[in-house]
PDB file of N, CA and C in Angstrom:
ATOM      1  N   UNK A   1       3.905   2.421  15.387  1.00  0.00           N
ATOM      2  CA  UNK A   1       4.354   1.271  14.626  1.00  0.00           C
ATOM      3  C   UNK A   1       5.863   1.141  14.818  1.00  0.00           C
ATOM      4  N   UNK A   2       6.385   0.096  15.501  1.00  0.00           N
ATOM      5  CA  UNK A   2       8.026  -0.221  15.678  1.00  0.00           C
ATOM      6  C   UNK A   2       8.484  -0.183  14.104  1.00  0.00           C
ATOM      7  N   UNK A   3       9.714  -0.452  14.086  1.00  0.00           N
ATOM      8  CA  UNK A   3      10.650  -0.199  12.868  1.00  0.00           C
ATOM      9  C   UNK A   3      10.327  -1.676  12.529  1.00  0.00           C
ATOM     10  N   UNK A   4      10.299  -2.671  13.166  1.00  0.00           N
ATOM     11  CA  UNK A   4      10.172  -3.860  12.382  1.00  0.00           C
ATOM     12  C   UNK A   4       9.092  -4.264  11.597  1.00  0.00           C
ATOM     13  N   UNK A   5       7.787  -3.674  12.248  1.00  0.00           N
ATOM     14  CA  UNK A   5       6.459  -3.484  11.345  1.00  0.00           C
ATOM     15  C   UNK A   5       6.423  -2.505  10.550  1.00  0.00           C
ATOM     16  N   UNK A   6       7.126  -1.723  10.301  1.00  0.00           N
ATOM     17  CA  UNK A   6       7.495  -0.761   9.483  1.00  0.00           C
ATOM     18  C   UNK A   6       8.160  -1.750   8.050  1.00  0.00           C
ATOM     19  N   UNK A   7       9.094  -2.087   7.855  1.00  0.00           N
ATOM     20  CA  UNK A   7      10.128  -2.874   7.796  1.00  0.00           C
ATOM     21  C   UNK A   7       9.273  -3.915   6.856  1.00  0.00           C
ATOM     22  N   UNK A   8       8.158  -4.544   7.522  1.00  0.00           N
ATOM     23  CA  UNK A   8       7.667  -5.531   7.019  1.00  0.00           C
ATOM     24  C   UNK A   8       6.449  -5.468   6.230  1.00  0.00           C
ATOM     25  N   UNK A   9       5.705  -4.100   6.518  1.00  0.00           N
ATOM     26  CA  UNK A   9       4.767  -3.593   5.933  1.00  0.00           C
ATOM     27  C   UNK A   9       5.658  -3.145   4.154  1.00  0.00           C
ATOM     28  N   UNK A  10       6.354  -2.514   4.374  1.00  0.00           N
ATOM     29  CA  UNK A  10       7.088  -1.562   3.241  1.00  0.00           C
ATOM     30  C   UNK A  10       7.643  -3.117   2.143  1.00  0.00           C
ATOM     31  N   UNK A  11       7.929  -4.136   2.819  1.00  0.00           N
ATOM     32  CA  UNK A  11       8.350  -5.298   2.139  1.00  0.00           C
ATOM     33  C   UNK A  11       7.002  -5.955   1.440  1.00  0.00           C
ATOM     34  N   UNK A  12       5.964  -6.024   2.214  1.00  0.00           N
ATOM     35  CA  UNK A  12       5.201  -6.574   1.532  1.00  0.00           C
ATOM     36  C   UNK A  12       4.502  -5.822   0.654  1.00  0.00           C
ATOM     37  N   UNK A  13       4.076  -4.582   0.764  1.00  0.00           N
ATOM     38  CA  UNK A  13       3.743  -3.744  -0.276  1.00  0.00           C
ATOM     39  C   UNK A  13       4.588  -3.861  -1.235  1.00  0.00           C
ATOM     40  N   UNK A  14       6.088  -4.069  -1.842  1.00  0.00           N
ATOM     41  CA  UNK A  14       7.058  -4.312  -2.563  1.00  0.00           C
ATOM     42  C   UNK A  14       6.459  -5.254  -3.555  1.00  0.00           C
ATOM     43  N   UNK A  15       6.040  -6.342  -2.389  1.00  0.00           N
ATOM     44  CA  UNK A  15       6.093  -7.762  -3.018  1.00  0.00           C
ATOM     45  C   UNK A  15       4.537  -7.551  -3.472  1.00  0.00           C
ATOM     46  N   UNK A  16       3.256  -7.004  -3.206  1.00  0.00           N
ATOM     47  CA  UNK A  16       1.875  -6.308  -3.596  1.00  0.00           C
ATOM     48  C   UNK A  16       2.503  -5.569  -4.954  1.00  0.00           C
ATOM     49  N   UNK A  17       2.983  -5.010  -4.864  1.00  0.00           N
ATOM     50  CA  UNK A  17       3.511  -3.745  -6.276  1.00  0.00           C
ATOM     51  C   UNK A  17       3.900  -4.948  -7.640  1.00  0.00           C
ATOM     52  N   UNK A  18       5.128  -5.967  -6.942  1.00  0.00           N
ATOM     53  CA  UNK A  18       5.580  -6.494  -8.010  1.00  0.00           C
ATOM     54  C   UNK A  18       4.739  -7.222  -8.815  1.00  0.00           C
ATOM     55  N   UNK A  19       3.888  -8.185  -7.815  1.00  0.00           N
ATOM     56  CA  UNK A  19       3.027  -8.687  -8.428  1.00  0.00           C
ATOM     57  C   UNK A  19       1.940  -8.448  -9.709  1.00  0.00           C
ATOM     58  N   UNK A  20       1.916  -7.321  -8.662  1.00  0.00           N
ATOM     59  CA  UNK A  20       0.938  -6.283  -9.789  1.00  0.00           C
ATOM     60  C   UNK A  20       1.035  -5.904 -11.263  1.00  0.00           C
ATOM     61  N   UNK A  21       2.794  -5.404 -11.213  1.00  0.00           N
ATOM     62  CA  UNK A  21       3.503  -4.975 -12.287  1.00  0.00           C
ATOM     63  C   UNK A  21       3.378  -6.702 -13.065  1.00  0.00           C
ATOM     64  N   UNK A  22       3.689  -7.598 -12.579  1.00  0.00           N
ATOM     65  CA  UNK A  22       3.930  -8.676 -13.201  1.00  0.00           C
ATOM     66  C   UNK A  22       3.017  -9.259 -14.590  1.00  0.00           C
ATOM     67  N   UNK A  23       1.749  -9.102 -13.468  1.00  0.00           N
ATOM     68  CA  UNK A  23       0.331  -9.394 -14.034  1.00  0.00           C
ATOM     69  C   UNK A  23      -0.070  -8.398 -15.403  1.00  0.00           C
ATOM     70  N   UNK A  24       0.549  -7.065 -14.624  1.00  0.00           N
ATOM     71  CA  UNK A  24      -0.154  -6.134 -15.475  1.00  0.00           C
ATOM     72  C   UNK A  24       0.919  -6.468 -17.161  1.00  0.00           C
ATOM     73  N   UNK A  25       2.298  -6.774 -17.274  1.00  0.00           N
ATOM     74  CA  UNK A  25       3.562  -6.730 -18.092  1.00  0.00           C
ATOM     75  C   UNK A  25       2.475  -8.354 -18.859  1.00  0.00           C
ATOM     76  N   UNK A  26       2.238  -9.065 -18.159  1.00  0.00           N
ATOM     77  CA  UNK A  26       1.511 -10.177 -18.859  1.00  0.00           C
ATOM     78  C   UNK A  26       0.270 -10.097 -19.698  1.00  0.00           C
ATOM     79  N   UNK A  27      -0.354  -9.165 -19.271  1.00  0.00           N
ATOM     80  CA  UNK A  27      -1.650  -8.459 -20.199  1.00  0.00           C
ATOM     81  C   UNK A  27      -1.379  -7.883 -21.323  1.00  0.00           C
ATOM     82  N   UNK A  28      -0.163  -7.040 -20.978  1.00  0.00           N
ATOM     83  CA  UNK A  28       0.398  -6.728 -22.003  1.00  0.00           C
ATOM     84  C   UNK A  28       0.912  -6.960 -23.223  1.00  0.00           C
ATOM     85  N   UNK A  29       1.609  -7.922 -22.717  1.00  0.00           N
ATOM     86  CA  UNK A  29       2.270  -8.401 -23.810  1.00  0.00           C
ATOM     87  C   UNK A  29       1.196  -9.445 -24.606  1.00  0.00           C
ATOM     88  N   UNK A  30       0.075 -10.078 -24.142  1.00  0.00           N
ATOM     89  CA  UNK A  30      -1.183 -10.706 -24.594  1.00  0.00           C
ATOM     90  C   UNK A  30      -1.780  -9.527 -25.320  1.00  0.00           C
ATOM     91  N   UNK A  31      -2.079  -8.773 -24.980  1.00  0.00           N
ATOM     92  CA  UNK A  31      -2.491  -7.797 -25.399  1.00  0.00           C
ATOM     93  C   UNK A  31      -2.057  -7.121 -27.300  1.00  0.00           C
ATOM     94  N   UNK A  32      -0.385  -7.128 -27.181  1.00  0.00           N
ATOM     95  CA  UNK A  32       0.288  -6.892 -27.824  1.00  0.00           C
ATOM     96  C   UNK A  32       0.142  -8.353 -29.073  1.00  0.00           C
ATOM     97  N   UNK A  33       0.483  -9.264 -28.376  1.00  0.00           N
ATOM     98  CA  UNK A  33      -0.116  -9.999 -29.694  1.00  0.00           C
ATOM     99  C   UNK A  33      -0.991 -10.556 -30.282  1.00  0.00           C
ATOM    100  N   UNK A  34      -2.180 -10.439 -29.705  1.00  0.00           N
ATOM    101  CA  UNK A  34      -3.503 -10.355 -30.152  1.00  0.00           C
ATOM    102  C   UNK A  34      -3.786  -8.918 -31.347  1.00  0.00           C
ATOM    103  N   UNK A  35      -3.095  -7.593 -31.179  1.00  0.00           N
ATOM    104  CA  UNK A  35      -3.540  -6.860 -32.354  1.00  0.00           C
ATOM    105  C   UNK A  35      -2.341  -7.219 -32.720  1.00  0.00           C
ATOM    106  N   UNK A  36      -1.393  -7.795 -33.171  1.00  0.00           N
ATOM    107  CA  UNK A  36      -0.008  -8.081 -33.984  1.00  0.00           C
ATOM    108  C   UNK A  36      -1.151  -9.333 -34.585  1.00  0.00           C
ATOM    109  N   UNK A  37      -2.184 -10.112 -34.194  1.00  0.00           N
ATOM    110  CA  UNK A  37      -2.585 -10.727 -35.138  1.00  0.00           C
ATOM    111  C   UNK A  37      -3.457 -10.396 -35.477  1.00  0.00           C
ATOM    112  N   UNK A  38      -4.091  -9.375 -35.020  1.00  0.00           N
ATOM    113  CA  UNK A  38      -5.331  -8.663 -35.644  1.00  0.00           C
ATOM    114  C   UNK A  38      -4.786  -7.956 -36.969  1.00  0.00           C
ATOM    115  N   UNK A  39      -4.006  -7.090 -36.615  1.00  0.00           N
ATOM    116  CA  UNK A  39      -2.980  -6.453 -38.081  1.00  0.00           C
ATOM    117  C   UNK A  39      -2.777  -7.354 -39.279  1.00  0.00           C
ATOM    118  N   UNK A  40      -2.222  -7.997 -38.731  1.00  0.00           N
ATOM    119  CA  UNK A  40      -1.618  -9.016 -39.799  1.00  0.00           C
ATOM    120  C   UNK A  40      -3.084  -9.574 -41.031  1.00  0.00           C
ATOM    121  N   UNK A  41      -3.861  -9.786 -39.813  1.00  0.00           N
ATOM    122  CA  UNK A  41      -5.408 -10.189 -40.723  1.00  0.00           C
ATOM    123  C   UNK A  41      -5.665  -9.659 -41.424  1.00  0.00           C
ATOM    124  N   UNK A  42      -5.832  -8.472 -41.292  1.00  0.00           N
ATOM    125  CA  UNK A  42      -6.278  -6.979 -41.626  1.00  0.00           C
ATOM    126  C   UNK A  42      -5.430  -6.481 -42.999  1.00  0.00           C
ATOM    127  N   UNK A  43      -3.941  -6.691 -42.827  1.00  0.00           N
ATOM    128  CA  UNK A  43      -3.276  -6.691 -43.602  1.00  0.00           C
ATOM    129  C   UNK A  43      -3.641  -7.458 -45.007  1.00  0.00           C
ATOM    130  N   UNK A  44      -4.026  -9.120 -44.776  1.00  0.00           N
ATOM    131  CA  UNK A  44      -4.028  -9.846 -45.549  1.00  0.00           C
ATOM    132  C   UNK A  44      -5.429  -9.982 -45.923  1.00  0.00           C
ATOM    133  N   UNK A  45      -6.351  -8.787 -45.937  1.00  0.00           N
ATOM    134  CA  UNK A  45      -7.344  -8.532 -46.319  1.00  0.00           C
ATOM    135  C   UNK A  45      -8.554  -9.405 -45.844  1.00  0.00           C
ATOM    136  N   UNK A  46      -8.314 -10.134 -44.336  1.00  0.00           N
ATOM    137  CA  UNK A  46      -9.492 -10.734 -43.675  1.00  0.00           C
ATOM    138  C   UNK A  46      -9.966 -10.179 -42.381  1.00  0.00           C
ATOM    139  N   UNK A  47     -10.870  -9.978 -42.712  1.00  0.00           N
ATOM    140  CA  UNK A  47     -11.882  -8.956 -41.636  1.00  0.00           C
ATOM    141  C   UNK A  47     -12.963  -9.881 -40.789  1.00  0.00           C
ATOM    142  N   UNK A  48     -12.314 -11.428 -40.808  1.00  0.00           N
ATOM    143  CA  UNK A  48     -13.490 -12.441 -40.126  1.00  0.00           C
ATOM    144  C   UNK A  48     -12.689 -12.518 -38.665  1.00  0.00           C
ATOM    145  N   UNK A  49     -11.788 -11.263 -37.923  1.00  0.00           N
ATOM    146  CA  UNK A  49     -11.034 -12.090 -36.835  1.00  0.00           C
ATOM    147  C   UNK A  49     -12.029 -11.122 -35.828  1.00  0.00           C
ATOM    148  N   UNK A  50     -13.362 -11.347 -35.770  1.00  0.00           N
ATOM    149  CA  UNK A  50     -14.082 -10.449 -34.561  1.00  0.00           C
ATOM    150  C   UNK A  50     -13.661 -11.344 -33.497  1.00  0.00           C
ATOM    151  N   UNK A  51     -13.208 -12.931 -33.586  1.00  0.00           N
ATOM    152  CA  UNK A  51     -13.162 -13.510 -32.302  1.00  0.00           C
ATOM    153  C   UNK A  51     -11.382 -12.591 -31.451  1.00  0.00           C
ATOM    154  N   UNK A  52     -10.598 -12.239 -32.262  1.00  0.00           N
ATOM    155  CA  UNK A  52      -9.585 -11.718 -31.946  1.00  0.00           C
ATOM    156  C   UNK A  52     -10.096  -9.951 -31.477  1.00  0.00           C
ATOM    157  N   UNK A  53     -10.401  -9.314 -31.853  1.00  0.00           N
ATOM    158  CA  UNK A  53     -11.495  -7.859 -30.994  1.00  0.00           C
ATOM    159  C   UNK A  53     -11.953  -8.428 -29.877  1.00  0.00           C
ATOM    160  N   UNK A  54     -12.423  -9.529 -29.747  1.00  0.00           N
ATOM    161  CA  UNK A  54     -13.246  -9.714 -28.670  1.00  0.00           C
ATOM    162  C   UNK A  54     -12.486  -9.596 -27.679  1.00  0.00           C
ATOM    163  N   UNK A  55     -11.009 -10.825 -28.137  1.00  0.00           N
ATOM    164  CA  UNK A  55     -10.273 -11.212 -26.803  1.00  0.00           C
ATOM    165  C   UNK A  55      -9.187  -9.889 -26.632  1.00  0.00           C
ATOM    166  N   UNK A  56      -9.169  -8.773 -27.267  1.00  0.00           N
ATOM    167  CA  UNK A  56      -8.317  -7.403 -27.210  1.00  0.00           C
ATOM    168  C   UNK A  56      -9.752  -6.663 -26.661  1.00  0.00           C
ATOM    169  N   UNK A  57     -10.659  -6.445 -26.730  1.00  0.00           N
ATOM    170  CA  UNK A  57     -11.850  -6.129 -25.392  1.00  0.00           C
ATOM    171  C   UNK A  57     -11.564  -6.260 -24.241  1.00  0.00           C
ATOM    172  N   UNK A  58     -11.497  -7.775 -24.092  1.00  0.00           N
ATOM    173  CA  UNK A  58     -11.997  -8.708 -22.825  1.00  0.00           C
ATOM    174  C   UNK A  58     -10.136  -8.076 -22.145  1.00  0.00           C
ATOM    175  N   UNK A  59      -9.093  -7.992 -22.507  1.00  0.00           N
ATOM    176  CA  UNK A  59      -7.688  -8.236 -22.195  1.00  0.00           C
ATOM    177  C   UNK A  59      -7.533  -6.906 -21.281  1.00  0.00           C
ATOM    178  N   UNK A  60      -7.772  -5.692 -22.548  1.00  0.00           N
ATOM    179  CA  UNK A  60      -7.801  -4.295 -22.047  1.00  0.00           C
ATOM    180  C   UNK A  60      -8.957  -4.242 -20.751  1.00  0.00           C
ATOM    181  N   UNK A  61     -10.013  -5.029 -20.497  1.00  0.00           N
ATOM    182  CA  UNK A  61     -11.072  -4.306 -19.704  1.00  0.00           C
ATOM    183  C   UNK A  61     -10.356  -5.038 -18.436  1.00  0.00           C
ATOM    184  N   UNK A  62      -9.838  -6.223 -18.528  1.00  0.00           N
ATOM    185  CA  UNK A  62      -8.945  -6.486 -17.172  1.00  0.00           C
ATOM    186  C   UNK A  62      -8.102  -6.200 -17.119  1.00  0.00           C
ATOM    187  N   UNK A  63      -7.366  -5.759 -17.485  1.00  0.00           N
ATOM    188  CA  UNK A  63      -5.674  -4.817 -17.108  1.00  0.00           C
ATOM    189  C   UNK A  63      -6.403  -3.619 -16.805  1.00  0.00           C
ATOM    190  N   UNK A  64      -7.632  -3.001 -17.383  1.00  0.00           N
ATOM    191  CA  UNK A  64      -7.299  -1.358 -16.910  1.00  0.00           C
ATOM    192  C   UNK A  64      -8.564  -1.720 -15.240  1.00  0.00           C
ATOM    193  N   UNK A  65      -9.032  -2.710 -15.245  1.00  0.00           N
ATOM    194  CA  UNK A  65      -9.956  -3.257 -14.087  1.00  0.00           C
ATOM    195  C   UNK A  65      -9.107  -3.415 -12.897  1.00  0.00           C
ATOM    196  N   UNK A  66      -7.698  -4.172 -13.151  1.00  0.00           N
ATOM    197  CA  UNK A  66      -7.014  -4.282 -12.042  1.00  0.00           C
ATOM    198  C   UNK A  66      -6.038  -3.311 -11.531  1.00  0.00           C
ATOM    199  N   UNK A  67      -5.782  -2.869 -12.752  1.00  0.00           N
ATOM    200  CA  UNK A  67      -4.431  -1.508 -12.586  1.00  0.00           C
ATOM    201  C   UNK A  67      -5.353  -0.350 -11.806  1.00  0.00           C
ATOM    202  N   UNK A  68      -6.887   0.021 -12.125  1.00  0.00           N
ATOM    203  CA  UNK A  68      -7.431   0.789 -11.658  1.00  0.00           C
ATOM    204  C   UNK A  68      -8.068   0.120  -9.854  1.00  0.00           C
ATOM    205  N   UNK A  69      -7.799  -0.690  -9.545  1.00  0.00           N
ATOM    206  CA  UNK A  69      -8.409  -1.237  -8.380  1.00  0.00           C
ATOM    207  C   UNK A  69      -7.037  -0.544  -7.310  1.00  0.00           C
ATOM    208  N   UNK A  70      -5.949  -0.968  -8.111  1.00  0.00           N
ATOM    209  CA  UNK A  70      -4.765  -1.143  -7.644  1.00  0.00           C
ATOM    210  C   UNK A  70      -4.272   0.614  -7.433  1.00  0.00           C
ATOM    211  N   UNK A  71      -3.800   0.939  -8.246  1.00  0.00           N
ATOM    212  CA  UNK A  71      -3.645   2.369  -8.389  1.00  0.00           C
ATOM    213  C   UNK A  71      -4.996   3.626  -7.671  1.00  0.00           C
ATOM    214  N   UNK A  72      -5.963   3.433  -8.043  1.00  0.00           N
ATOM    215  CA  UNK A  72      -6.721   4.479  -8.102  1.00  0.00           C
ATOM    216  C   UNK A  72      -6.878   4.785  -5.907  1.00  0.00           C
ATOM    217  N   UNK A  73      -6.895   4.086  -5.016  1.00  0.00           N
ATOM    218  CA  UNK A  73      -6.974   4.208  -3.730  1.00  0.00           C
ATOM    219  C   UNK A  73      -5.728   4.961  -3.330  1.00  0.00           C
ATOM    220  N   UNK A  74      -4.883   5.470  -4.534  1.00  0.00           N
ATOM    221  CA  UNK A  74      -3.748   6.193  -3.749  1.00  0.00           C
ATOM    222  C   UNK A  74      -3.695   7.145  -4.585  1.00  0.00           C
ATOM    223  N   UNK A  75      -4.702   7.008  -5.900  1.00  0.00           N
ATOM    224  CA  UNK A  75      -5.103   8.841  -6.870  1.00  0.00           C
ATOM    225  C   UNK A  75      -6.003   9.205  -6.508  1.00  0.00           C
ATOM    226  N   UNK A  76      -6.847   8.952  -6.111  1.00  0.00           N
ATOM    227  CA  UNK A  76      -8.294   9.307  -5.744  1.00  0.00           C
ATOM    228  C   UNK A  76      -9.137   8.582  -4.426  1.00  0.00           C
ATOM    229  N   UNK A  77      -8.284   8.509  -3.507  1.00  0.00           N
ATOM    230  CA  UNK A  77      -8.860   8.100  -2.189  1.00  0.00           C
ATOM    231  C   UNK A  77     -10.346   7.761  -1.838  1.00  0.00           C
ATOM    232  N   UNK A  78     -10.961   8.790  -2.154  1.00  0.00           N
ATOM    233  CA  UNK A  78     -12.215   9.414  -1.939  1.00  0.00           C
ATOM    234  C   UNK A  78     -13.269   8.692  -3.022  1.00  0.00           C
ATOM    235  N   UNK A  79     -12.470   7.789  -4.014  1.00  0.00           N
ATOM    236  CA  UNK A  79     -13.893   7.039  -4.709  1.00  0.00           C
ATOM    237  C   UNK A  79     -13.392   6.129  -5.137  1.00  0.00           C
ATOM    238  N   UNK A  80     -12.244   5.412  -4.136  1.00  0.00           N
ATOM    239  CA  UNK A  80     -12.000   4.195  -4.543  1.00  0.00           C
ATOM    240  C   UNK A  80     -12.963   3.104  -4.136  1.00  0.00           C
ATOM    241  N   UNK A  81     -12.538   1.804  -4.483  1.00  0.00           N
ATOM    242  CA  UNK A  81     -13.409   0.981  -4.236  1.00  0.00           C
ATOM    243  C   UNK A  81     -13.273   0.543  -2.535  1.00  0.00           C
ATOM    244  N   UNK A  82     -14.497   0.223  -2.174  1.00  0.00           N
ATOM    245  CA  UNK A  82     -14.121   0.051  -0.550  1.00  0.00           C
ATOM    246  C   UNK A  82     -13.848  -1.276  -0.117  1.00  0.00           C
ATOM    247  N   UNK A  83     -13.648  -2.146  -0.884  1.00  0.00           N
ATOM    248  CA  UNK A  83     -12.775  -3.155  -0.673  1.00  0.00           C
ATOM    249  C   UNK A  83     -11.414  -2.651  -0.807  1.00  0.00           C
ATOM    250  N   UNK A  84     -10.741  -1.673  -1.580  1.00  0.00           N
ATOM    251  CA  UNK A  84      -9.615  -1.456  -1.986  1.00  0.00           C
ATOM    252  C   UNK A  84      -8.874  -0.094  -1.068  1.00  0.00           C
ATOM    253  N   UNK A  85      -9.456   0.290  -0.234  1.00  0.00           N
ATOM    254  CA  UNK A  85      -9.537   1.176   0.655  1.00  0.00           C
ATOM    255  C   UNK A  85      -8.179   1.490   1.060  1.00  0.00           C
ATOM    256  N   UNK A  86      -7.057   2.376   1.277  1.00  0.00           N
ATOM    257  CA  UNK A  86      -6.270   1.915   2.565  1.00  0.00           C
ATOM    258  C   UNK A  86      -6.683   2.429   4.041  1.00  0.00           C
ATOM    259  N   UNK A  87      -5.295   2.107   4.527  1.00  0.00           N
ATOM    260  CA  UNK A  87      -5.899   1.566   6.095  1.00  0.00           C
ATOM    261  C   UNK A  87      -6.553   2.871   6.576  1.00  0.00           C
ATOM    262  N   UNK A  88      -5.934   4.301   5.605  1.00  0.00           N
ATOM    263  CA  UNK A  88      -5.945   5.164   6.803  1.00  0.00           C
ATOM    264  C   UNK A  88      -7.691   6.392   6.068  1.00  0.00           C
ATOM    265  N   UNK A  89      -8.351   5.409   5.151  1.00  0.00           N
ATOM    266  CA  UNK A  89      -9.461   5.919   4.753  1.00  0.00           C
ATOM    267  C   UNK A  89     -10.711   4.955   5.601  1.00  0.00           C
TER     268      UNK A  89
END
């Protein structure tokens, strides 16, 4: 591999990473205020917000769905997903 495909590989993985982080900082913070209004309910003694559980379910099972697609082919090679493969598995 020349230095310039070197170069350009290492850039776009950058720009793969940030994205990632981006998405994942956006779940988050959804995440974060969905139980800031779950609390608050809870607080004010109403226990009718199952539609708010649902969407703190649904939030967590795609952030840890993508962070694990993303991450896990470079913790555990060997049982990642094989769409998610890298090059050298």
């Amino acid at each position: 591999m020349t230095f310039e495909l070197r170069e350009e590989r290492v850039r776009e993985l950058g720009e793969e990473s940030y994205l990632v982080l981006k998405e994942s900082y956006q779940s988050v913070r959804e995440l974060k205020a969905l139980v800031e209004r779950l609390h608050a309910a809870y607080l004010r003694g109403d226990t009718s917000q199952m539609d708010v559980v649902g969407a703190v379910k649904l939030t967590v099972d795609r952030l840890y769905d993508d962070l694990e697609r993303y991450l896990r082919p470079g913790v555990d090679p060997d049982s990642a997903y094989d769409d998610a493969r890298t090059e050298n598995s």
